[in-house]
Structure formats: structure tokens, C-alpha cells
PDB file of N, CA and C in Angstrom:
ATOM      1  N   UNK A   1       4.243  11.154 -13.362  1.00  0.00           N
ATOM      2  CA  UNK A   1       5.532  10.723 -12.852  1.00  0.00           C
ATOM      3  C   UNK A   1       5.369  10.282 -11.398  1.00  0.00           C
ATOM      4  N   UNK A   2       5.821   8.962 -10.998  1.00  0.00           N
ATOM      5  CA  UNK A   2       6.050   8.534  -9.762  1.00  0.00           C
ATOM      6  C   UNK A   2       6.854   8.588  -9.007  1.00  0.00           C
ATOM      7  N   UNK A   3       6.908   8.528  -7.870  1.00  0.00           N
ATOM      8  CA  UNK A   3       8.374   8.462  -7.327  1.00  0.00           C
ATOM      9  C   UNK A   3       8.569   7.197  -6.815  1.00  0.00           C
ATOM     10  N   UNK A   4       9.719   6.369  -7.174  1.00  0.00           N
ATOM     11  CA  UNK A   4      10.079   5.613  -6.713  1.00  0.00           C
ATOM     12  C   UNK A   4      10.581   5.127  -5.389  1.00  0.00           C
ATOM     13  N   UNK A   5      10.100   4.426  -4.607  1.00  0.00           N
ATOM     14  CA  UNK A   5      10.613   4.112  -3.223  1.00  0.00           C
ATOM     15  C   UNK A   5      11.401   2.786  -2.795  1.00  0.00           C
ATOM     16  N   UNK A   6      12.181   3.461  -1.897  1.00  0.00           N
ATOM     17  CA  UNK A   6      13.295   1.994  -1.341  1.00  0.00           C
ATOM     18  C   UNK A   6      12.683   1.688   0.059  1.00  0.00           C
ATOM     19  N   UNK A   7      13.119   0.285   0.177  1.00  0.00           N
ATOM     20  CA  UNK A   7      12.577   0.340   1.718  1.00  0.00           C
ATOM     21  C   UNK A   7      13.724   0.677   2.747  1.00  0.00           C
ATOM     22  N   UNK A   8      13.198   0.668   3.907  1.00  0.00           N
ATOM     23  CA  UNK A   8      14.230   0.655   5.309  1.00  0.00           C
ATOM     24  C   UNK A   8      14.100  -0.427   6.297  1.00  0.00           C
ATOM     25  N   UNK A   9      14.902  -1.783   5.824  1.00  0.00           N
ATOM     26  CA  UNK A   9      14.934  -2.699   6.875  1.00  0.00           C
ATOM     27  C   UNK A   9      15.358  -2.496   8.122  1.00  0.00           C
ATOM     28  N   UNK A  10      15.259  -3.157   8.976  1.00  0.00           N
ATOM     29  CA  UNK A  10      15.661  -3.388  10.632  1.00  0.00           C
ATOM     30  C   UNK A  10      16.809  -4.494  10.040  1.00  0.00           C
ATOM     31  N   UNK A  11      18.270  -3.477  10.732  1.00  0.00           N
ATOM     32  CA  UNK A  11      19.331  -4.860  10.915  1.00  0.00           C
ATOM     33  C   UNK A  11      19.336  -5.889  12.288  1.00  0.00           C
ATOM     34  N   UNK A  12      18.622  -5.610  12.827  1.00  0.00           N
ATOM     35  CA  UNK A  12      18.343  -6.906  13.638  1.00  0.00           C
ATOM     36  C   UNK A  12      17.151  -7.476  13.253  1.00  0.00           C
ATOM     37  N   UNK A  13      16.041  -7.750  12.962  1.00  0.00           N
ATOM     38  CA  UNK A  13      15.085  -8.577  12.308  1.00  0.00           C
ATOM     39  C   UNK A  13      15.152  -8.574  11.082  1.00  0.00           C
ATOM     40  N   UNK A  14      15.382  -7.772  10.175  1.00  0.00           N
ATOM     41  CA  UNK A  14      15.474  -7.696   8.713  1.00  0.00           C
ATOM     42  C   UNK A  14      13.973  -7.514   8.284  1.00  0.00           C
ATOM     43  N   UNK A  15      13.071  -7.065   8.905  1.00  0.00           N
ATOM     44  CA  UNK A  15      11.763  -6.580   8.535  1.00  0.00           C
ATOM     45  C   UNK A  15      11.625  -5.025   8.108  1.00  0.00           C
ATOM     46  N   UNK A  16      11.007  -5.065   6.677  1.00  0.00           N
ATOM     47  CA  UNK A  16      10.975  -4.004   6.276  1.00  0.00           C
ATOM     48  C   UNK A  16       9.545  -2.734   6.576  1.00  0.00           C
ATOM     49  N   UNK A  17      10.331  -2.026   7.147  1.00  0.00           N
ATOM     50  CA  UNK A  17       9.409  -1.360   8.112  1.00  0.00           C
ATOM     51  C   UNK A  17       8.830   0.045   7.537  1.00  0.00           C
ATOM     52  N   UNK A  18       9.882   0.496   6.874  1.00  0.00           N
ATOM     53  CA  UNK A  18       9.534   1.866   6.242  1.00  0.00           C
ATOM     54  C   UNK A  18       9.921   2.302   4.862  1.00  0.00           C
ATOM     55  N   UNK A  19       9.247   3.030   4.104  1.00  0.00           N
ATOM     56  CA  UNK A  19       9.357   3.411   2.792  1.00  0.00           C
ATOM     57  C   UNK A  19       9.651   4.667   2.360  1.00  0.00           C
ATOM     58  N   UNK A  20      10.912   5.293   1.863  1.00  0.00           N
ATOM     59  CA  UNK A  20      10.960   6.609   1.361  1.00  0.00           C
ATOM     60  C   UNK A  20      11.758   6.657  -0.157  1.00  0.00           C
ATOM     61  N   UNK A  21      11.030   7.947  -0.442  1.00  0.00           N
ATOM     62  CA  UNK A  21      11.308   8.117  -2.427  1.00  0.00           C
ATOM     63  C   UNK A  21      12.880   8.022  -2.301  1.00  0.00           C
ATOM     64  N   UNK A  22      12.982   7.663  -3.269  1.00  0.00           N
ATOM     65  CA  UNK A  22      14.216   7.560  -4.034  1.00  0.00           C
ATOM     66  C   UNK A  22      14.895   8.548  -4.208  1.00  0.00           C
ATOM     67  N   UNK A  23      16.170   8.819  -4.030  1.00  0.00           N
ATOM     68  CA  UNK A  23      17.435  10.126  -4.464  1.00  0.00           C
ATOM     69  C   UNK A  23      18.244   9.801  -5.125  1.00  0.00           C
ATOM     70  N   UNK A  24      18.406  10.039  -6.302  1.00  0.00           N
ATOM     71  CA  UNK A  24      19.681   9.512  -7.706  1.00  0.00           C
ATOM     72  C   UNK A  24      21.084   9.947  -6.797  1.00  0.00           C
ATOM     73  N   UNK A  25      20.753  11.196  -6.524  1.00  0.00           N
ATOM     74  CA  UNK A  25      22.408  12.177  -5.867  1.00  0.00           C
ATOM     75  C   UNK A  25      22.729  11.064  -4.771  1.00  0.00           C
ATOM     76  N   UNK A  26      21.735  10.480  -3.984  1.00  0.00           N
ATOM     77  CA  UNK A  26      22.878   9.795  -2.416  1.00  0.00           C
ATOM     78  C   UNK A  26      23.613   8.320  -3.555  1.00  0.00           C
ATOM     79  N   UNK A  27      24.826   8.674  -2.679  1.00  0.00           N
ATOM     80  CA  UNK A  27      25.820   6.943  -4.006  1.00  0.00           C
ATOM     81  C   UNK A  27      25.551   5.962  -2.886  1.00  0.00           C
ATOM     82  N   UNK A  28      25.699   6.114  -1.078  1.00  0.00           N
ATOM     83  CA  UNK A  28      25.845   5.788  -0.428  1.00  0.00           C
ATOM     84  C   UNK A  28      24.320   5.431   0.162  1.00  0.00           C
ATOM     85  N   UNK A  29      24.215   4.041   0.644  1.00  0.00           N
ATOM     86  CA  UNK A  29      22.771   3.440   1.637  1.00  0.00           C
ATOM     87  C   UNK A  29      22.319   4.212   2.654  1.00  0.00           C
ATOM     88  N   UNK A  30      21.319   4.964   2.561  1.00  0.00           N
ATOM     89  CA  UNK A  30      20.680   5.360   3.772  1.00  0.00           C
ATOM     90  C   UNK A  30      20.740   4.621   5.119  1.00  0.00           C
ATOM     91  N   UNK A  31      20.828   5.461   6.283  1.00  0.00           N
ATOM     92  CA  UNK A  31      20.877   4.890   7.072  1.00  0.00           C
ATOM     93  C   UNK A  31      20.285   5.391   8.255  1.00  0.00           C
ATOM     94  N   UNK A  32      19.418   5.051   9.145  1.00  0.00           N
ATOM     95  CA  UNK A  32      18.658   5.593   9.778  1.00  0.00           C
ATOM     96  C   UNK A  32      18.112   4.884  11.317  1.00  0.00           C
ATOM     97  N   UNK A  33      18.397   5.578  12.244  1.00  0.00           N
ATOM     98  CA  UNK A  33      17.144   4.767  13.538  1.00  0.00           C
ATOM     99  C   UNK A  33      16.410   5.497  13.643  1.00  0.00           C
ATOM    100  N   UNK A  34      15.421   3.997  13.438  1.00  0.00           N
ATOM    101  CA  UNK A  34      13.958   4.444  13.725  1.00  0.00           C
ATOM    102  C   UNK A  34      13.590   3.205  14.696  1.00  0.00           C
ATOM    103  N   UNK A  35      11.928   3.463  14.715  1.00  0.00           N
ATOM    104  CA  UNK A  35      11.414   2.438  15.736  1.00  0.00           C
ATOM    105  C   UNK A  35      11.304   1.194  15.075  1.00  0.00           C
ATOM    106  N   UNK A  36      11.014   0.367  15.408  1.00  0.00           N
ATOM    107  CA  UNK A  36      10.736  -1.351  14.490  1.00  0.00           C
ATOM    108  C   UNK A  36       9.716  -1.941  15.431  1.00  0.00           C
ATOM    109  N   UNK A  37       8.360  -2.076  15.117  1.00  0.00           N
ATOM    110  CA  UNK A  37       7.319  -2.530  15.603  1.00  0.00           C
ATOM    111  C   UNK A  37       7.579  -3.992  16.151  1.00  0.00           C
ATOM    112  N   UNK A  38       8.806  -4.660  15.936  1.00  0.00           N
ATOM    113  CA  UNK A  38       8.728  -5.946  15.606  1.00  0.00           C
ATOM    114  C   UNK A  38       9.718  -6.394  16.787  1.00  0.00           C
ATOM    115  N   UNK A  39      10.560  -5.604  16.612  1.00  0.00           N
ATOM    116  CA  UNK A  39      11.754  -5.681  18.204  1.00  0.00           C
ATOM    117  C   UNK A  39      10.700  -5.120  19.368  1.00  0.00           C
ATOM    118  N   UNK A  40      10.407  -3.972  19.244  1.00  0.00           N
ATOM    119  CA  UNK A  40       9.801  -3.320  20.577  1.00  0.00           C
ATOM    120  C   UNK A  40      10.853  -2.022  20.899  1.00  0.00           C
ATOM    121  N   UNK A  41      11.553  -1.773  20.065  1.00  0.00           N
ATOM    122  CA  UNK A  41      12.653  -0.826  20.354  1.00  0.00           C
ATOM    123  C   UNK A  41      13.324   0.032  19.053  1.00  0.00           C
ATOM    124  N   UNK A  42      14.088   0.767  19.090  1.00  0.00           N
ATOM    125  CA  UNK A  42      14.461   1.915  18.111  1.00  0.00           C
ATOM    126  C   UNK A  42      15.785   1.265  17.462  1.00  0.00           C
ATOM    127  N   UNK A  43      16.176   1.025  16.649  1.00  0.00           N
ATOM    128  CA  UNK A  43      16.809   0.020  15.622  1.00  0.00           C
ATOM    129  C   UNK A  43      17.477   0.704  14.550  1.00  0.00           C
ATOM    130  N   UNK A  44      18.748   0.268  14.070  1.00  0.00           N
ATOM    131  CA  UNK A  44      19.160   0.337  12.626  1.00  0.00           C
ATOM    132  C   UNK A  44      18.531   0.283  11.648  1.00  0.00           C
ATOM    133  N   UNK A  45      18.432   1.464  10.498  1.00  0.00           N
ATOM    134  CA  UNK A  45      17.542   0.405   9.869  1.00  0.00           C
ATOM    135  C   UNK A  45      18.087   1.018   8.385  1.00  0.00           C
ATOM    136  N   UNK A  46      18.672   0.399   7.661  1.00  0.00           N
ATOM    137  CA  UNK A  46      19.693   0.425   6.377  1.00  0.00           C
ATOM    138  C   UNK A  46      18.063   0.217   5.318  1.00  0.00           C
ATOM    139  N   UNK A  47      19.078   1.181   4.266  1.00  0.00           N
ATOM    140  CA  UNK A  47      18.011   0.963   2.731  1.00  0.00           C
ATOM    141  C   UNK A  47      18.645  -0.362   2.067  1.00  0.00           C
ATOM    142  N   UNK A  48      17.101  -0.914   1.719  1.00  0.00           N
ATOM    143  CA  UNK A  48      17.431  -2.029   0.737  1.00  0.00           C
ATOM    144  C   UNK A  48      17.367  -1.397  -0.952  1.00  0.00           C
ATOM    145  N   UNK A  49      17.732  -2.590  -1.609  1.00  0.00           N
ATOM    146  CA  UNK A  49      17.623  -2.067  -3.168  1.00  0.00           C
ATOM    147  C   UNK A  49      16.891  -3.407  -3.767  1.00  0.00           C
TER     148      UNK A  49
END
């Protein structure tokens, strides 16, 4: 059994930067700041599907 992963884009570049397993229970998009290699700075960064 695998676990499935979503990514975590940057809402200002839209580069997908980070990967975590999947949760059936959240209904609602992760949402998270983290860093973004790509700005130079700590960023929004929403789950894609």
C-alpha cells in the first residue's frame, strides 16, 4: 500500500514545491507557509489536486 501525495504550490509563482500524503478526513485544501526556493521568501502555499 502507497500513500498517495498532493502537492503544495506557491500562490505567488505557482511552483510546486512540496509533497505530503494524502488525508481522506481534511474536506477542506491545505494550507500552509512555507519557504519557496523560487521567490527567495516564505509564501502561501495551497494543496493542489
Amino acid at each position: 500500500m502507497s500513500l498517495k501525495k498532493v502537492a503544495l504550490a506557491c500562490s505567488v509563482c505557482g511552483q510546486r514545491n512540496y509533497f505530503v500524503p494524502e488525508n481522506k478526513k481534511r474536506t477542506e485544501r491545505l494550507t500552509l507557509n512555507k519557504y519557496c526556493k523560487h521567490c527567495g521568501k516564505v509564501t502561501v502555499h495551497r494543496e493542489t489536486r
